[in-house]
Protein backbone atom coordinates (compact mmCIF):
# COMPACT_ATOMS: atom_id res chain seq x y z
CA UNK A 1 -2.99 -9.81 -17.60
CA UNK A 2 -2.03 -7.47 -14.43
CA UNK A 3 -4.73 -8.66 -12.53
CA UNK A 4 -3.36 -12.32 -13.12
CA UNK A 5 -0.01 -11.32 -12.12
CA UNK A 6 -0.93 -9.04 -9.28
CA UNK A 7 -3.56 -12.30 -7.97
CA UNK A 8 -0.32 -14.74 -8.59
CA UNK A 9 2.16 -12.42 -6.27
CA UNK A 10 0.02 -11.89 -3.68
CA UNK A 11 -1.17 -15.71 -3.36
CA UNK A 12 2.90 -16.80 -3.62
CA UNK A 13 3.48 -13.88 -0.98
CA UNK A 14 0.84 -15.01 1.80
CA UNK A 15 2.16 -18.44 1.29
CA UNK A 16 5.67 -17.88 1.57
CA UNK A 17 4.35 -15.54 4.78
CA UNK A 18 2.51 -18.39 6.26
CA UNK A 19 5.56 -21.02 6.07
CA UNK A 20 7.98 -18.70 6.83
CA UNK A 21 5.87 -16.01 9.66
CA UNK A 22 8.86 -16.73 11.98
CA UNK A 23 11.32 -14.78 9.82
CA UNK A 24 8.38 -11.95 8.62
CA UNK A 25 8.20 -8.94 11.67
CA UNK A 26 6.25 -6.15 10.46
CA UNK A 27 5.54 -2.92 11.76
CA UNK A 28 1.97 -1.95 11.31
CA UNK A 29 2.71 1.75 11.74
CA UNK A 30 4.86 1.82 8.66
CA UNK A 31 2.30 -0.63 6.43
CA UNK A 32 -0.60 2.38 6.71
CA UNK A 33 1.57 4.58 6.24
CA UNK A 34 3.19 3.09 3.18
CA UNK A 35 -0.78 2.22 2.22
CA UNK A 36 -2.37 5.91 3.24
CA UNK A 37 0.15 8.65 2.95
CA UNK A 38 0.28 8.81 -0.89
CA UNK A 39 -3.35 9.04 -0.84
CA UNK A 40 -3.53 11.52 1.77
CA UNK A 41 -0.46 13.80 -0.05
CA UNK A 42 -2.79 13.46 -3.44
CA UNK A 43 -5.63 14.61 -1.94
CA UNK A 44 -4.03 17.51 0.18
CA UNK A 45 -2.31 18.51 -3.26
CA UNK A 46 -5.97 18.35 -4.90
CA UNK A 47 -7.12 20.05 -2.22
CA UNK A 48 -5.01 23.18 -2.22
CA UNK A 49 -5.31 23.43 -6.45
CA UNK A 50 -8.37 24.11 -5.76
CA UNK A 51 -8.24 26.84 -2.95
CA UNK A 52 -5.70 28.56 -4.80
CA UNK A 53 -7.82 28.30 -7.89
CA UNK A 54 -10.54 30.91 -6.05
């Protein structure tokens, strides 16, 4: 069911994007950032459990 819902969003989303790309400016730095930092935080945080573990 999220999979369905997720698919349907991002299908409406990169329509609405490709009618409407006038009004859409985005800033590439922030995107990986929004798309890496948590990752990188999670990992750092995994990383130092375990250092201070030893």
């Amino acid at each position: 069911m999220i999979w369905i819902i997720s698919i349907a969003l991002s299908l409406g989303f990169k329509i609405y994007g490709l009618k409407h790309s006038e009004q859409l400016s985005i800033n590439y730095e922030i995107v990986i950032l929004l798309v890496f930092a948590p990752s990188l935080i999670v990992t750092m945080i995994i990383i130092l459990k375990k250092l201070l573990k030893n």
